[in-house]
Protein backbone atom coordinates (compact mmCIF):
# COMPACT_ATOMS: atom_id res chain seq x y z
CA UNK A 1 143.56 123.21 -40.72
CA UNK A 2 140.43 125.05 -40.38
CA UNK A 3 140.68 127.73 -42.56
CA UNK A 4 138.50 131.03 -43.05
CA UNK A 5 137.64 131.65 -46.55
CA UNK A 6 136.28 135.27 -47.15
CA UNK A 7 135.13 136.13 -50.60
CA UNK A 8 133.55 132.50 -51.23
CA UNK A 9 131.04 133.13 -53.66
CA UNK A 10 133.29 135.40 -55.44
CA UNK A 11 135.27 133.46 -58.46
CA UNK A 12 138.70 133.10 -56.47
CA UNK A 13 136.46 131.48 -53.71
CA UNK A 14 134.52 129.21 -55.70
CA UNK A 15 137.35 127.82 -57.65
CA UNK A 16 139.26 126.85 -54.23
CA UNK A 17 135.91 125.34 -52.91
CA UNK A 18 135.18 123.62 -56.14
CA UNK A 19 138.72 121.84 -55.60
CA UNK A 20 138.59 121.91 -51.63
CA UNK A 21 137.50 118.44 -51.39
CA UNK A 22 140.81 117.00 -52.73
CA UNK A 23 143.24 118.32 -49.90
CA UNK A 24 142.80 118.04 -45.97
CA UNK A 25 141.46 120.98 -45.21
CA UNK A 26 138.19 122.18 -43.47
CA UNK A 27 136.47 125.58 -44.60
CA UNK A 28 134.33 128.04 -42.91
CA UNK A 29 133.17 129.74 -45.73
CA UNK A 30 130.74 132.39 -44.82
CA UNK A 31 127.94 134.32 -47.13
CA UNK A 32 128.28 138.08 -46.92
CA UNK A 33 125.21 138.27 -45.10
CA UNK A 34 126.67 135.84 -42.70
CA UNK A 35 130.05 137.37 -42.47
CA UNK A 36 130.10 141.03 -43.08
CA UNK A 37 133.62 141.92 -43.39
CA UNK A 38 132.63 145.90 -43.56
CA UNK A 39 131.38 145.58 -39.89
CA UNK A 40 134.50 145.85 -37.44
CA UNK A 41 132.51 144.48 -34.55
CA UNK A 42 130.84 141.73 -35.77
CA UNK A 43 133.94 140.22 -37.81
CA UNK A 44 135.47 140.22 -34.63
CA UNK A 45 132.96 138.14 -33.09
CA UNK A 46 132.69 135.92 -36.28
CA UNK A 47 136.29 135.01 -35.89
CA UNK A 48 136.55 134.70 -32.10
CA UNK A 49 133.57 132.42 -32.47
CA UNK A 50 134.90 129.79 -34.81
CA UNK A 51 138.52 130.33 -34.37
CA UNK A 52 139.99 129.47 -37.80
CA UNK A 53 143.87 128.75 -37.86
CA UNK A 54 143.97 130.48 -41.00
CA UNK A 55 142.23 133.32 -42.85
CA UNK A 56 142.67 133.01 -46.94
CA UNK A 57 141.42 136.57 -47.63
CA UNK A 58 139.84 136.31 -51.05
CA UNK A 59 136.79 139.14 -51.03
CA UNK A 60 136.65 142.27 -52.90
CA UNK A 61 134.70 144.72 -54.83
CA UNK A 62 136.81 143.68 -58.26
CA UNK A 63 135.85 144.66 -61.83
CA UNK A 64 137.57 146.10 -65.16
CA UNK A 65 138.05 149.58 -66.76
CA UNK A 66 134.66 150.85 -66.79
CA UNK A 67 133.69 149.70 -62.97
CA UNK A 68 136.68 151.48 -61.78
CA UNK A 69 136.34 154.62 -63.08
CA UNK A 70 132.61 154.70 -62.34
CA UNK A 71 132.64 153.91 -58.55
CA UNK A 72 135.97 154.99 -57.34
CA UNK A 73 134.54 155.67 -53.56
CA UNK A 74 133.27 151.83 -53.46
CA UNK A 75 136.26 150.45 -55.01
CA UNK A 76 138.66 152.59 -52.53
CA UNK A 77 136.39 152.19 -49.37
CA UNK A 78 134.94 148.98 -49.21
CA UNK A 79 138.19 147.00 -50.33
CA UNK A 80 139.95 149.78 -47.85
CA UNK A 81 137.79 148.25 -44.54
CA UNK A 82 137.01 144.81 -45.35
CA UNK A 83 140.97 144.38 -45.53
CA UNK A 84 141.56 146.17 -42.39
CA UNK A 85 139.08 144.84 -40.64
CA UNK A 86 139.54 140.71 -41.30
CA UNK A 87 143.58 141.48 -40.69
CA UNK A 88 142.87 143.70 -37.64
CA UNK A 89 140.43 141.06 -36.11
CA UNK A 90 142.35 137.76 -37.05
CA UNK A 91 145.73 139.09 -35.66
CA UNK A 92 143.85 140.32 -32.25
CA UNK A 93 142.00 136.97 -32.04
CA UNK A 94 145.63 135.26 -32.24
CA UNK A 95 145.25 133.82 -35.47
CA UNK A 96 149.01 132.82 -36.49
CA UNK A 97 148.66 132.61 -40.60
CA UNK A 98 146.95 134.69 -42.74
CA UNK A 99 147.23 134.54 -46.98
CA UNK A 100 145.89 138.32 -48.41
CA UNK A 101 145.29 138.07 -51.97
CA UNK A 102 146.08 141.17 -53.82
CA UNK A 103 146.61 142.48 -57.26
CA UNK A 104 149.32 143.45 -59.63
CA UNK A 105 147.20 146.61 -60.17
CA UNK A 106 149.26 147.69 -57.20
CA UNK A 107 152.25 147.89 -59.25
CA UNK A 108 153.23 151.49 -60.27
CA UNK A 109 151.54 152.48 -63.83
CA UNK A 110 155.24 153.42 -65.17
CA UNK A 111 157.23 150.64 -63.76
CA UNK A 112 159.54 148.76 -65.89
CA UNK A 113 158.06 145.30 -66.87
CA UNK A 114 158.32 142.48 -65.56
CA UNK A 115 156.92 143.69 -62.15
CA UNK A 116 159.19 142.61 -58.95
CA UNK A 117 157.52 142.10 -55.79
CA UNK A 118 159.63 145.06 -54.89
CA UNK A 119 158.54 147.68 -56.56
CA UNK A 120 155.30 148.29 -54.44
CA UNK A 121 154.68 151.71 -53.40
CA UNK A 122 157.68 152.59 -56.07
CA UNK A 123 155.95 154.98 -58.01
CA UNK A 124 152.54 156.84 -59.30
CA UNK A 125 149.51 154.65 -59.94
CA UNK A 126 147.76 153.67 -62.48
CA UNK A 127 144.45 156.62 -62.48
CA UNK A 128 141.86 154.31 -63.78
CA UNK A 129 141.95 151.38 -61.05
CA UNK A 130 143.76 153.80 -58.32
CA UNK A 131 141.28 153.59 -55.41
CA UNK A 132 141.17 149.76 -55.46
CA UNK A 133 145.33 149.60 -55.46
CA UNK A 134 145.09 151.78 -52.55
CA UNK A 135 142.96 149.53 -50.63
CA UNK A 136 145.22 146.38 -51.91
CA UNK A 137 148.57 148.33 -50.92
CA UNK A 138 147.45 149.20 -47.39
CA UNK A 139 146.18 145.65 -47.14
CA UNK A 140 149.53 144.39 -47.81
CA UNK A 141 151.80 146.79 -46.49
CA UNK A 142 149.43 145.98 -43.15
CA UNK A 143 150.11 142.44 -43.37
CA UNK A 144 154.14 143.46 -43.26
CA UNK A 145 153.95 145.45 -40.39
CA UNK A 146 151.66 142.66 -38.54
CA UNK A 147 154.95 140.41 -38.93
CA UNK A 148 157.41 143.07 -37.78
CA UNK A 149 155.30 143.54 -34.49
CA UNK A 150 154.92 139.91 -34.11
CA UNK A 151 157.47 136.86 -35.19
CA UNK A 152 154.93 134.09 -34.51
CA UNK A 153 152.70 135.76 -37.50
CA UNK A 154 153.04 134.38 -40.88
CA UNK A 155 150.70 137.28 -42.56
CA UNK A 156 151.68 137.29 -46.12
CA UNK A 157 150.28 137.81 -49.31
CA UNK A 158 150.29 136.71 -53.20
CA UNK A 159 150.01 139.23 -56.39
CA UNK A 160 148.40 137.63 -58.64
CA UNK A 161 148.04 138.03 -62.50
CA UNK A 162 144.40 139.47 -64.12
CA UNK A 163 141.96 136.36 -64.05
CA UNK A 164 139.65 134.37 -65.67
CA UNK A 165 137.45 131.67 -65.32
CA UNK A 166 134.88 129.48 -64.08
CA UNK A 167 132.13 131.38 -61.60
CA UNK A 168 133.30 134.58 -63.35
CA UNK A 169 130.66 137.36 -64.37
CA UNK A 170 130.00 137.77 -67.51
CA UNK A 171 128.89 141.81 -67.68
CA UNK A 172 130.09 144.08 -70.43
CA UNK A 173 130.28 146.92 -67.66
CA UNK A 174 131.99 144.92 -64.57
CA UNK A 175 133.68 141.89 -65.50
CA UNK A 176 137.05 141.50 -65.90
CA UNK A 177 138.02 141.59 -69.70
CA UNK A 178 138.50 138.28 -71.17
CA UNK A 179 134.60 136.97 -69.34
CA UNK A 180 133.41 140.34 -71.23
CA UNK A 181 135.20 139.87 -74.72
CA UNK A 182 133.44 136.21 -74.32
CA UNK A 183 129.75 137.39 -73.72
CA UNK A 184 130.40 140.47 -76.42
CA UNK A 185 131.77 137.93 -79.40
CA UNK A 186 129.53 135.18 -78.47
CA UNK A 187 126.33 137.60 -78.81
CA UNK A 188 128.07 139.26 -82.15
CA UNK A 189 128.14 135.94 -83.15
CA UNK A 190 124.57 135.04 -82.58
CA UNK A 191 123.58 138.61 -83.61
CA UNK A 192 125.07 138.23 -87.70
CA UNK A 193 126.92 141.67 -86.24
CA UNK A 194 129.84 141.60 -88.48
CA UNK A 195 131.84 144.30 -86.49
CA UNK A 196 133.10 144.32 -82.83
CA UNK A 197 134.73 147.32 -81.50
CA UNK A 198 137.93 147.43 -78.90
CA UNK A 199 138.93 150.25 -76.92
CA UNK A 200 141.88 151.87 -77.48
CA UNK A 201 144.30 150.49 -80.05
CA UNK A 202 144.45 146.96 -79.09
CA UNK A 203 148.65 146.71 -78.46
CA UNK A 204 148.19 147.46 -74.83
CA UNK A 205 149.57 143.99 -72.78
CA UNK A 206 147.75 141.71 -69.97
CA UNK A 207 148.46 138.67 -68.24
CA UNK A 208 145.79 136.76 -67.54
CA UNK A 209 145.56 133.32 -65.69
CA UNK A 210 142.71 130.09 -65.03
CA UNK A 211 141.08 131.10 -61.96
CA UNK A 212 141.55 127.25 -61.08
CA UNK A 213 145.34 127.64 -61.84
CA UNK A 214 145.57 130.14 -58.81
CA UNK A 215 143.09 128.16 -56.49
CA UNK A 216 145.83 125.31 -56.84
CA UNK A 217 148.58 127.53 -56.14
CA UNK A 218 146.26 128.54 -53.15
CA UNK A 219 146.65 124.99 -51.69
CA UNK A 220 150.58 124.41 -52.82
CA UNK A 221 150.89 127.49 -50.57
CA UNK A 222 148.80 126.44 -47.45
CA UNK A 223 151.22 122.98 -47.87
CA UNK A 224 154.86 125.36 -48.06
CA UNK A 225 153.41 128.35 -46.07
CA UNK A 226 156.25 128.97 -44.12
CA UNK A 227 158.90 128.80 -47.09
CA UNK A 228 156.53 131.48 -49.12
CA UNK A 229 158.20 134.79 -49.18
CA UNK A 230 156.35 137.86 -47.48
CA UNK A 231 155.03 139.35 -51.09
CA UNK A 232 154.90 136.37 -53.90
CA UNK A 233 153.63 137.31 -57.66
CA UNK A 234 151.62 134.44 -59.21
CA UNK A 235 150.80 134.62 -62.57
CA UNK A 236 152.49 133.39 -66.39
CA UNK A 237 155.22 135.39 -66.52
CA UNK A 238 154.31 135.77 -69.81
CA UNK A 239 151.37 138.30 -71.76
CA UNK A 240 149.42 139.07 -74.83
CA UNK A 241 148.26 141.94 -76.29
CA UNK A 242 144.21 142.77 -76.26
CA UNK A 243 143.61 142.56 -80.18
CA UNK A 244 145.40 138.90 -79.31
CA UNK A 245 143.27 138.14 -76.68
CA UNK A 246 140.25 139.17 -78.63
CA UNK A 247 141.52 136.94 -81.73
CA UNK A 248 141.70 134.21 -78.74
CA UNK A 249 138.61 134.34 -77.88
CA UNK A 250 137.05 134.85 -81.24
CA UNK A 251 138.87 131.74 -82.42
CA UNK A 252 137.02 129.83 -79.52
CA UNK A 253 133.78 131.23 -80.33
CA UNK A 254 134.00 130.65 -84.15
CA UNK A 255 133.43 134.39 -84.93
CA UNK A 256 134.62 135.88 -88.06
CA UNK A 257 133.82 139.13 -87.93
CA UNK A 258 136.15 142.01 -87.87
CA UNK A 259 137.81 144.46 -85.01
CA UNK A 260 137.67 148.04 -84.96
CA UNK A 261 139.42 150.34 -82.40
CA UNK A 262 138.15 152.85 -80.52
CA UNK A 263 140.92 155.11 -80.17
CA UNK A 264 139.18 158.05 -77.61
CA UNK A 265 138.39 155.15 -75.04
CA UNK A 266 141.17 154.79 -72.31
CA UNK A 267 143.06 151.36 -72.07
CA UNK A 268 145.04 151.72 -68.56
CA UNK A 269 148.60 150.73 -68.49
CA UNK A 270 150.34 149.88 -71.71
CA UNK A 271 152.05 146.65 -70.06
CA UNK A 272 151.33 144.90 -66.46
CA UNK A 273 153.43 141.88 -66.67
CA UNK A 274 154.82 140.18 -63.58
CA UNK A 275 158.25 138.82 -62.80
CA UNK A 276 157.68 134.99 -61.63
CA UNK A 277 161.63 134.42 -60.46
CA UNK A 278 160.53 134.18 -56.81
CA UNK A 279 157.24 131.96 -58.21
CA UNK A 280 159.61 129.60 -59.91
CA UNK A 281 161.98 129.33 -57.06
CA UNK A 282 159.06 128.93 -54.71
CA UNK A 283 158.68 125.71 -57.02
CA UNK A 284 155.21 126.38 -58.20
CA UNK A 285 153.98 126.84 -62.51
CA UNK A 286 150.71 127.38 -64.24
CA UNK A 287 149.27 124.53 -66.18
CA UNK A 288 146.40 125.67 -68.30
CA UNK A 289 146.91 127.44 -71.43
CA UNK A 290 145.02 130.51 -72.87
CA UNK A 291 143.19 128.63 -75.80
CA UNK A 292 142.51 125.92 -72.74
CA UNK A 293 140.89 128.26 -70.32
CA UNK A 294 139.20 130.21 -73.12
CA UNK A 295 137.05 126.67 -74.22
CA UNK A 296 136.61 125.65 -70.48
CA UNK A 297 135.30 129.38 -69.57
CA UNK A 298 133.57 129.63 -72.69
CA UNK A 299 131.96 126.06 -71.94
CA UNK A 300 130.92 127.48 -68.42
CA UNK A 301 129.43 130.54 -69.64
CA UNK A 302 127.35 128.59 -72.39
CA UNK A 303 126.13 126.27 -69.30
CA UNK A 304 125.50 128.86 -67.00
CA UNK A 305 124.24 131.70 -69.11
CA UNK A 306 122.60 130.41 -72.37
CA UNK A 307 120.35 127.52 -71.37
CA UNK A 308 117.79 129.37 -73.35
């Protein structure tokens, strides 16, 4: 197929290009500045130009805690229209499949874990990431009703797990966690700082997954499209806590130093844990493990950021 990959430079994107070239597959894979998916019009013309037979939707403004609560307009807004607008413009162009990535941030914030595909729009939000689950819930919900109006569209979308990985960021302020816990224990390392704070009180529970893991679901997926339910969670099915994680990482690193909690900071939901019954039955499984995609992302992040 010739398939549309929005969000290419992003980490999702770059782990499904890195593996692209072993599966039959052609990619458009567009720049921003080439493709930009907060312009109605012109994504319009992008797509009725090269006519993809599929659209993996795989941009966003994406970032932890801290970004979140800072920029709750951009988060909301910008996730809000580029959604809209590559969903509106593929289904008017007659594009027949579609995969929308969301998030399991879309889950309700008092939900009982694990988290079943059907509990979306179930309940009250979590406050700290709330504009971005909007945007990822109307994205979603739009891709359901695109089905109903239509039979010959396969519009559907995966939930995956908080990631990780290769091409991540590595800011303190607007990278996911575990890429952030890396850079802050590798530089306390370097640094002789024998202390290394964590916010909140460290039980709270993720699930976090190799970026490369879900880029190979990605493909399984293109392969079984049409046996993939409507809303499919892809993560572990399994979590840690955050002082874990942190002990994870520090293990990796080789730093000894010690933790201390910062109890006034928030730390979002207590659990956000997905139930993989439907992943399992849909035949797919992860394959790399935490200490595993620690010492590969660690290795990237030495290659890529400390060549000094």
């Amino acid at each position: 197929m010739k398939i549309l990959l929005t969000g290419a430079n992003g980490m999702v994107g770059q782990n499904v290009l890195a593996i692209a070239s072993d599966y039959q597959h052609d990619f458009l894979s567009p720049s921003s500045s080439e493709l930009n998916l907060l312009d109605a019009p012109s994504v319009h013309k992008y797509i009725d130009k090269h006519q993809p037979d599929m659209v993996v939707h795989a941009a966003g403004i994406v970032g932890g805690i801290q970004a979140n609560m800072a920029k709750p307009v951009k988060f909301l807004v910008d996730n809000m229209l580029m959604g809209l607008n590559i969903l509106t413009a593929a289904n008017d162009a007659g594009v027949t499949r579609f995969l929308n990535l969301s998030s399991s941030c879309m889950y309700p914030r008092d939900a009982v874990n694990p988290l079943s595909e059907d509990l979306i729009l179930k309940g009250e939000l979590e406050p700290t990431n709330e504009g971005y689950a909007l945007a990822k819930v109307t994205s979603t919900r739009l891709c359901e009703y695109i089905c109903q109006e239509n039979s010959i569209r396969l519009y559907k979308t995966i939930i995956p797990c908080n990631l990780y990985g290769r091409f991540d960021k590595f800011d303190p302020n607007h990278s996911h966690m575990i890429p952030a816990v890396i850079r802050k224990i590798d530089e306390a390392k370097r640094n002789n700082i024998a202390e290394i704070d964590i916010w909140g009180d460290g039980q709270a529970r993720r699930e976090f997954m190799y970026a490369e893991d879900l880029a190979e679901f990605i493909f399984y997926a293109l392969d079984n499209f049409a046996a993939m339910p409507q809303n499919l969670n892809v993560g572990l099915g399994t979590d840690y806590t955050i002082n874990e994680y942190y002990q994870a990482v520090s293990d990796v690193v080789g730093y000894t130093g010690e933790f201390k909690h910062d109890l006034s900071k928030p730390v979002g939901m207590r659990q956000k844990l997905i139930d993989d019954a439907k992943l399992k039955t849909f035949g797919w499984g992860y394959k790399t493990s935490l200490q595993a995609g620690i010492q590969k992302t660690y290795d990237f992040y030495l290659s890529e950021y400390c060549n000094d």
